[in-house]
Protein backbone atom coordinates (compact mmCIF):
# COMPACT_ATOMS: atom_id res chain seq x y z
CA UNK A 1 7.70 -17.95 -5.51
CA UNK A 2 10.47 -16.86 -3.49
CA UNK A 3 13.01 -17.59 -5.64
CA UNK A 4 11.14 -15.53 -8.37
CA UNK A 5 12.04 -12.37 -6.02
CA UNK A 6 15.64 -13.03 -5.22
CA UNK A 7 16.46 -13.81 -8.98
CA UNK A 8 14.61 -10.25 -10.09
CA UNK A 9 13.41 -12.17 -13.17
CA UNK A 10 10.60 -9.57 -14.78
CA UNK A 11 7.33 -8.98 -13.29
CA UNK A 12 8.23 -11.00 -10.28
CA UNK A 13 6.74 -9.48 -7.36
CA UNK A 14 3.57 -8.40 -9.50
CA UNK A 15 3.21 -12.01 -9.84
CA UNK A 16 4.03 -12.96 -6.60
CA UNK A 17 0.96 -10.60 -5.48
CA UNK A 18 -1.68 -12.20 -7.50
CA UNK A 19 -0.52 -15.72 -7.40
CA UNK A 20 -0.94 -15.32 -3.63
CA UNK A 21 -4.09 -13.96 -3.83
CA UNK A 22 -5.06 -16.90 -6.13
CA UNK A 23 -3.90 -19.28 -3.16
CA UNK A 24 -5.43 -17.05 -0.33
CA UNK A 25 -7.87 -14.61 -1.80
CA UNK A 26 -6.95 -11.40 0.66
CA UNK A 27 -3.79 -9.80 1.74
CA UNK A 28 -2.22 -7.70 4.71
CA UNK A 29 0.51 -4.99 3.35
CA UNK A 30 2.01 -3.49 6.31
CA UNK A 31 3.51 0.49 5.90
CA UNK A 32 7.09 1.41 7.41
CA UNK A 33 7.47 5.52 7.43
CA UNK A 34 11.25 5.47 8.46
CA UNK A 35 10.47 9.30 9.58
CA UNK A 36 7.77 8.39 12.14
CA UNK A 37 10.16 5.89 14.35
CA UNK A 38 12.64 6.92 16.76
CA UNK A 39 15.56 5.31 15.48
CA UNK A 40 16.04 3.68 12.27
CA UNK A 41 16.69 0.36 14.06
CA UNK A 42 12.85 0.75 16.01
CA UNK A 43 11.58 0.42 11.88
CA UNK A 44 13.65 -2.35 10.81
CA UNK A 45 12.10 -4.30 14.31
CA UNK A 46 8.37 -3.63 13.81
CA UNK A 47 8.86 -4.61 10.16
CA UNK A 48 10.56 -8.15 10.84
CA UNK A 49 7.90 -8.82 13.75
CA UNK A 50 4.88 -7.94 11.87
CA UNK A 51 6.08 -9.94 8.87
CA UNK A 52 6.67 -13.19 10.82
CA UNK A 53 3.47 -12.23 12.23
CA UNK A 54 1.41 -12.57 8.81
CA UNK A 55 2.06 -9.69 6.67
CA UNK A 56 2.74 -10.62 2.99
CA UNK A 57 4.40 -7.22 1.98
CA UNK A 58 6.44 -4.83 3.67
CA UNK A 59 5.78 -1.26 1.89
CA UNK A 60 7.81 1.20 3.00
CA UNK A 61 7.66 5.42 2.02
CA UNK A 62 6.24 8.44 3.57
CA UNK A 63 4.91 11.67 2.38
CA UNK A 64 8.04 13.83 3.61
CA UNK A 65 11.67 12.74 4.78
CA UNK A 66 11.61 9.21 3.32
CA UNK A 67 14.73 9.60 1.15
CA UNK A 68 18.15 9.20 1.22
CA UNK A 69 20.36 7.41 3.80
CA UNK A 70 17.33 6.67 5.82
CA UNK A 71 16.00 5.06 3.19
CA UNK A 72 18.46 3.25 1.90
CA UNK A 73 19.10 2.03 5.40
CA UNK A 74 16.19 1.32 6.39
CA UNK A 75 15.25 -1.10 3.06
CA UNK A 76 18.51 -3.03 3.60
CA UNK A 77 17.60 -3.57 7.45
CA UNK A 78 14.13 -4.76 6.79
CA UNK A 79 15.74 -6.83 3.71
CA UNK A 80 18.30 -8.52 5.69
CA UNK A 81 15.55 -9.10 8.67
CA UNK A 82 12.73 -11.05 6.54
CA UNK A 83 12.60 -13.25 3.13
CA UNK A 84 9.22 -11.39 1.84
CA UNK A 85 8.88 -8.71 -0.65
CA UNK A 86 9.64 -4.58 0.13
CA UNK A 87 8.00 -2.20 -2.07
CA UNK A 88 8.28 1.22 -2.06
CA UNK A 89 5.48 3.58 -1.78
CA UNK A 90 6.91 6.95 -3.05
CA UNK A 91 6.16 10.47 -1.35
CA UNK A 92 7.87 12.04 -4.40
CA UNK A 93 10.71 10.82 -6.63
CA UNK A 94 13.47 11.28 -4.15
CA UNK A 95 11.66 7.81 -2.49
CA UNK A 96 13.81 5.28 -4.56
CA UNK A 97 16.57 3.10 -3.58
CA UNK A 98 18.55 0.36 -5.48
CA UNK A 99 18.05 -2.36 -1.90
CA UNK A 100 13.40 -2.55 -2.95
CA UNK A 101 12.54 -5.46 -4.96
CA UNK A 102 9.81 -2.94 -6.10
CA UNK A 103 7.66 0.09 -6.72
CA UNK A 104 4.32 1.69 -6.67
CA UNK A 105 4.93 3.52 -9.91
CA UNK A 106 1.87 5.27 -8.89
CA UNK A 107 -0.69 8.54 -10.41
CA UNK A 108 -2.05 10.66 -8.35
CA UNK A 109 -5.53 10.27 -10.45
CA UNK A 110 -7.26 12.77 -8.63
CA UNK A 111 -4.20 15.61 -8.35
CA UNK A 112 -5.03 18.80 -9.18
CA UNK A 113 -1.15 19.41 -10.02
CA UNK A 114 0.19 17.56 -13.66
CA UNK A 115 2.84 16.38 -11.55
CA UNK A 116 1.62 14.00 -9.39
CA UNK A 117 -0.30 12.45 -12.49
CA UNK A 118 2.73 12.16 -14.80
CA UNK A 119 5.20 14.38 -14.63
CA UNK A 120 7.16 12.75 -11.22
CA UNK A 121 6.57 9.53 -13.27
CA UNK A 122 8.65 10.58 -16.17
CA UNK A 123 11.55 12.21 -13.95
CA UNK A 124 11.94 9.37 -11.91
CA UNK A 125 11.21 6.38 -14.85
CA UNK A 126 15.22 6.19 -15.88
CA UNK A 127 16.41 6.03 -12.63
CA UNK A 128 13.80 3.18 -11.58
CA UNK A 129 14.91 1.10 -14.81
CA UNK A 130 18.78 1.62 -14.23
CA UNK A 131 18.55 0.21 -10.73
CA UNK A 132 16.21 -2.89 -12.08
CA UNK A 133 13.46 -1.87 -8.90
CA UNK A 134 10.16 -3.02 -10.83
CA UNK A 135 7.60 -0.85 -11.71
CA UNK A 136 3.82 -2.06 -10.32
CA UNK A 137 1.75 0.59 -12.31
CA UNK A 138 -0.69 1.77 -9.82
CA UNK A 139 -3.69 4.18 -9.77
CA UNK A 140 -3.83 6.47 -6.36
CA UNK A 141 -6.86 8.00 -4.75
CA UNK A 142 -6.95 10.20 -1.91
CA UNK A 143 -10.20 10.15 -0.13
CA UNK A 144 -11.41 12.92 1.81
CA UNK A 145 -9.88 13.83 4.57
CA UNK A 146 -6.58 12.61 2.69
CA UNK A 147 -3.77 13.45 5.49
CA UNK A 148 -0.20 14.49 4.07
CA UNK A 149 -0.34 12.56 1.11
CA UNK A 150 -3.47 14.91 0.09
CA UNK A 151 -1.63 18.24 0.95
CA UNK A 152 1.51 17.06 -0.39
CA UNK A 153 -0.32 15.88 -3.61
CA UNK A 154 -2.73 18.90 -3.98
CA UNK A 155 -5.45 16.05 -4.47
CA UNK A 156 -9.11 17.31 -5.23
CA UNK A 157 -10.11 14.88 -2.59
CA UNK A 158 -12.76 11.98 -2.96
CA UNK A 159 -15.87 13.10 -0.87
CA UNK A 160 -16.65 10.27 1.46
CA UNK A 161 -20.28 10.28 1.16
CA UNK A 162 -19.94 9.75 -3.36
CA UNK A 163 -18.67 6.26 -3.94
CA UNK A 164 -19.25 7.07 -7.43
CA UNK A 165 -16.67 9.36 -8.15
CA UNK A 166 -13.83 7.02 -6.47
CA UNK A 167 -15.00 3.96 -8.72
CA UNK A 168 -14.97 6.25 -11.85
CA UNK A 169 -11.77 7.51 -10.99
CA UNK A 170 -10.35 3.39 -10.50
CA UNK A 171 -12.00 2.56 -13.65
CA UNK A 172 -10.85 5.46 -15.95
CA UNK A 173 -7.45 4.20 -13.90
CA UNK A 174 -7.90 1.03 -14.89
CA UNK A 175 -8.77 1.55 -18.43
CA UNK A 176 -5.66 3.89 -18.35
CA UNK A 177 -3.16 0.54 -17.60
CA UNK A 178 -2.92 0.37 -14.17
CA UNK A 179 -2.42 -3.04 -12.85
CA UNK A 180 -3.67 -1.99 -9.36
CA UNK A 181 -5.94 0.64 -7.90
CA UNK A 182 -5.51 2.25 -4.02
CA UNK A 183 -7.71 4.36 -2.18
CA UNK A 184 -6.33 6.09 0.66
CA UNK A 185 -7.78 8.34 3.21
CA UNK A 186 -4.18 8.72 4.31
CA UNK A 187 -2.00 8.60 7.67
CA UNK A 188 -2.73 9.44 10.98
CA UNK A 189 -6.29 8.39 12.10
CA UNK A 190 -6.47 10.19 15.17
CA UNK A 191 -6.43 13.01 13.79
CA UNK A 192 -8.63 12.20 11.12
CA UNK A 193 -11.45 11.45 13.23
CA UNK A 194 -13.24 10.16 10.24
CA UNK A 195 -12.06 6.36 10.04
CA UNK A 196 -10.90 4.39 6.75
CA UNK A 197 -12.45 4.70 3.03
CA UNK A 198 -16.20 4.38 3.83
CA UNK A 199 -17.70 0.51 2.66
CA UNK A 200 -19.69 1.57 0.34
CA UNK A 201 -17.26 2.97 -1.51
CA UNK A 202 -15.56 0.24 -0.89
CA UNK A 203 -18.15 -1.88 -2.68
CA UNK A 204 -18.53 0.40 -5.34
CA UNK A 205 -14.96 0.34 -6.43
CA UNK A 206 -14.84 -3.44 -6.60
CA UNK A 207 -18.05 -3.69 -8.60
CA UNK A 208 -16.26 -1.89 -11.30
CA UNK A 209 -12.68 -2.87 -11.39
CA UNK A 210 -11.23 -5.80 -12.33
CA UNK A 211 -7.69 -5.36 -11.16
CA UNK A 212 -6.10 -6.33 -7.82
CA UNK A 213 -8.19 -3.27 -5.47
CA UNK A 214 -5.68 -2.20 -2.09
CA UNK A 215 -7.33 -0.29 0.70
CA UNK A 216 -5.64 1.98 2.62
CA UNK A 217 -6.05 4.41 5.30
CA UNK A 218 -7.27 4.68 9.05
CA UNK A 219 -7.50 1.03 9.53
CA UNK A 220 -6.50 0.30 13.23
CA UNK A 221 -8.63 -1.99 14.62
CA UNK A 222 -9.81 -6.04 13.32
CA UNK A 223 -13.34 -5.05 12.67
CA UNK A 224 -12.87 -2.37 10.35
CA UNK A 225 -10.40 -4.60 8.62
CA UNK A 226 -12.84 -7.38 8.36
CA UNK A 227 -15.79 -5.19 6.99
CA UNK A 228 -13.21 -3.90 4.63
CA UNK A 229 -12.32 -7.11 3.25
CA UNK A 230 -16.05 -8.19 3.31
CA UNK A 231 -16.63 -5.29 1.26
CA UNK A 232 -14.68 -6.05 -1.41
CA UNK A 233 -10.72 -5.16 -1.11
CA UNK A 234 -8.38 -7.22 -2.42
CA UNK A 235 -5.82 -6.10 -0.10
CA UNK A 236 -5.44 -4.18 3.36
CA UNK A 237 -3.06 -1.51 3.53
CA UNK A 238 -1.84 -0.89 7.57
CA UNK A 239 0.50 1.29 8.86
CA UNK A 240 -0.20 3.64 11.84
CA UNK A 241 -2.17 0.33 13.92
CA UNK A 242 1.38 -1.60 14.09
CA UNK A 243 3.40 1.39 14.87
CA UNK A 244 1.38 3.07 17.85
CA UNK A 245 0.90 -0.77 19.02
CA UNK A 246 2.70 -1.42 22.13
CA UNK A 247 3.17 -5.08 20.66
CA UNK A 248 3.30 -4.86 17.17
CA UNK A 249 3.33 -8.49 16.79
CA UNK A 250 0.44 -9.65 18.51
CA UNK A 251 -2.02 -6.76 16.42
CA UNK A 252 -0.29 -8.02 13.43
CA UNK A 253 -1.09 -11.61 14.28
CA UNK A 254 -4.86 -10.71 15.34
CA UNK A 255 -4.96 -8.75 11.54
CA UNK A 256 -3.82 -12.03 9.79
CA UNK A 257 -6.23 -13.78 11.62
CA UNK A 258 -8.72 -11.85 10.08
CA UNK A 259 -6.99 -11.59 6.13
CA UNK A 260 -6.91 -15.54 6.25
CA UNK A 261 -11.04 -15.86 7.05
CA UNK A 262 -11.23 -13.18 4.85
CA UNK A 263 -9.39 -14.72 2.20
CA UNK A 264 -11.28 -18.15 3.10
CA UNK A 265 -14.70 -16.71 2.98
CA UNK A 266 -13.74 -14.83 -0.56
CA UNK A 267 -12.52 -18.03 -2.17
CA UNK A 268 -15.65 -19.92 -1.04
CA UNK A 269 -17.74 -18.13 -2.82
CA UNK A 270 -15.61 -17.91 -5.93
C-alpha cells in the first residue's frame, strides 16, 4: 500500500483510502491548520504524534493563511516525520504545494458564489496536474453554523434540524462525480456551541450515498465520535480536539480506540 504512495503511480492514495476501509471499515483523518500553532515546528509535532497514535491521514489546510512558505514547510516537516499519506484540504487555490501526495479537489455544493463550485477548480486544475498532487474529487457541505469555511465560502448553510437537504445535496454530489462527500460544521467548537453535524443527518446522508461519506466538524470528545461512526460515516474528520489537547497523543490514541470498534462493529454486520 505504501509503496503505492511513494511511487505516485495514479489514483494511489484514493485507493489507499478505500482499500483500508475494506480492511478496517472506519477511519480517523486528523486536520493540521499551520496558522493556528505557534510555531511551524509545534504542527509538524502534533502531526507525527497523532499519526503514530492511529490516524490514517494527515490533512492539512485552513480557511485563511495556509499558503505559501508555511505551507510548503509545514507538508515537508510532517512528510519527513511519518510514512502515511498528507492531503491537502484547500481554503482557496493558493493551498497547493508540490511536497502533498494529494488533494481534496473539492465543490463548495452549497456556495452561493460560482466560485467555490467551479470556478477555483478550474484556476487551480493546471497547476495541481503540473506538480503530479492527485486530485480526490470531493463534494463539500457546510452545515449550519459553518465557522470560517462558511464565511469564507459564502455557503447557504445546511440547517441542522433538515437532514434532507444535506443528503440531497451529497447525492446530486454524487451523481455529479464526486468520489467522496464531507459535511462540515466547520472549526472552532467552542465557539460554535452547537456540536458536530447532527446524527440524523448523519444517517440520512449515508442512506443515500454510496461513496466513501467523511464527517467533519466539532468533534472533540470519544462519544460524539463513536455515535458518529455508529451513525453511518465512513470517516472522522478531527482537528481542533488534538490541537487544544494538552497531550495530543493520548486523545489521538483514545479516538483510534474508538475508529477500530467502530470499524469492527461496521464490518460485522457487513
Amino acid at each position: 500500500m505504501l509503496k503505492l504512495i511513494q511511487m505516485k503511480e495514479k489514483n494511489a492514495i484514493e485507493r489507499y483510502i478505500h482499500d483500508m476501509l475494506e480492511d478496517n471499515g472506519a477511519l480517523l483523518f486528523s486536520v493540521i491548520d499551520p496558522v493556528d500553532y505557534k510555531t511551524k515546528g509545534d504542527a509538524i509535532k502534533t502531526a507525527k504524534m497523532v499519526m503514530e497514535s492511529g490516524a490514517d491521514i494527515i490533512v492539512i489546510g485552513g480557511s485563511i493563511g495556509a499558503q505559501g512558505e508555511l505551507l510548503d514547510d509545514v507538508t515537508l516537516g510532517i512528510k519527513e516525520a511519518t510514512h502515511k499519506p498528507v492531503v491537502l484540504f484547500p481554503g482557496n487555490i493558493a493551498t497547493i504545494t508540490r511536497h502533498a501526495d494529494a488533494i481534496y479537489f473539492m465543490s463548495l455544493l452549497n456556495a452561493r458564489n460560482p466560485y467555490w463550485i467551479t470556478q477555483a477548480q478550474m484556476l487551480s486544475a493546471p497547476l495541481i496536474k503540473s506538480l503530479g498532487i492527485e486530485p480526490l474529487p470531493v463534494g463539500y457541505i457546510v452545515v449550519h453554523p459553518g465557522g470560517t469555511v462558511g464565511w469564507v465560502g459564502d455557503a447557504n448553510f445546511v440547517p441542522r434540524e433538515k437532514p434532507h437537504i444535506a443528503a440531497s445535496l451529497a447525492l446530486a454530489g454524487q451523481f455529479l462525480g464526486n468520489r467522496f462527500i464531507i459535511t462540515d460544521t466547520g472549526s472552532n467548537p467552542k465557539l460554535q456551541n452547537s456540536g458536530p453535524v447532527p446524527l440524523e443527518m448523519v444517517r440520512q446522508v449515508r442512506m443515500t450515498i454510496n461513496v466513501p461519506y467523511i464527517v467533519a466538524g466539532g468533534v472533540t470528545t470519544t462519544d460524539q465520535l463513536k455515535n458518529i461512526y455508529k451513525s453511518g460515516a465512513d470517516i472522522v474528520q478531527v482537528g481542533t480536539a488534538f490541537q487544544d489537547s494538552w497531550n495530543a497523543s493520548k486523545k489521538a490514541r483514545a479516538f483510534a480506540r474508538v475508529k477500530a470498534a467502530a470499524g469492527l462493529e461496521k464490518k460485522k454486520k457487513g
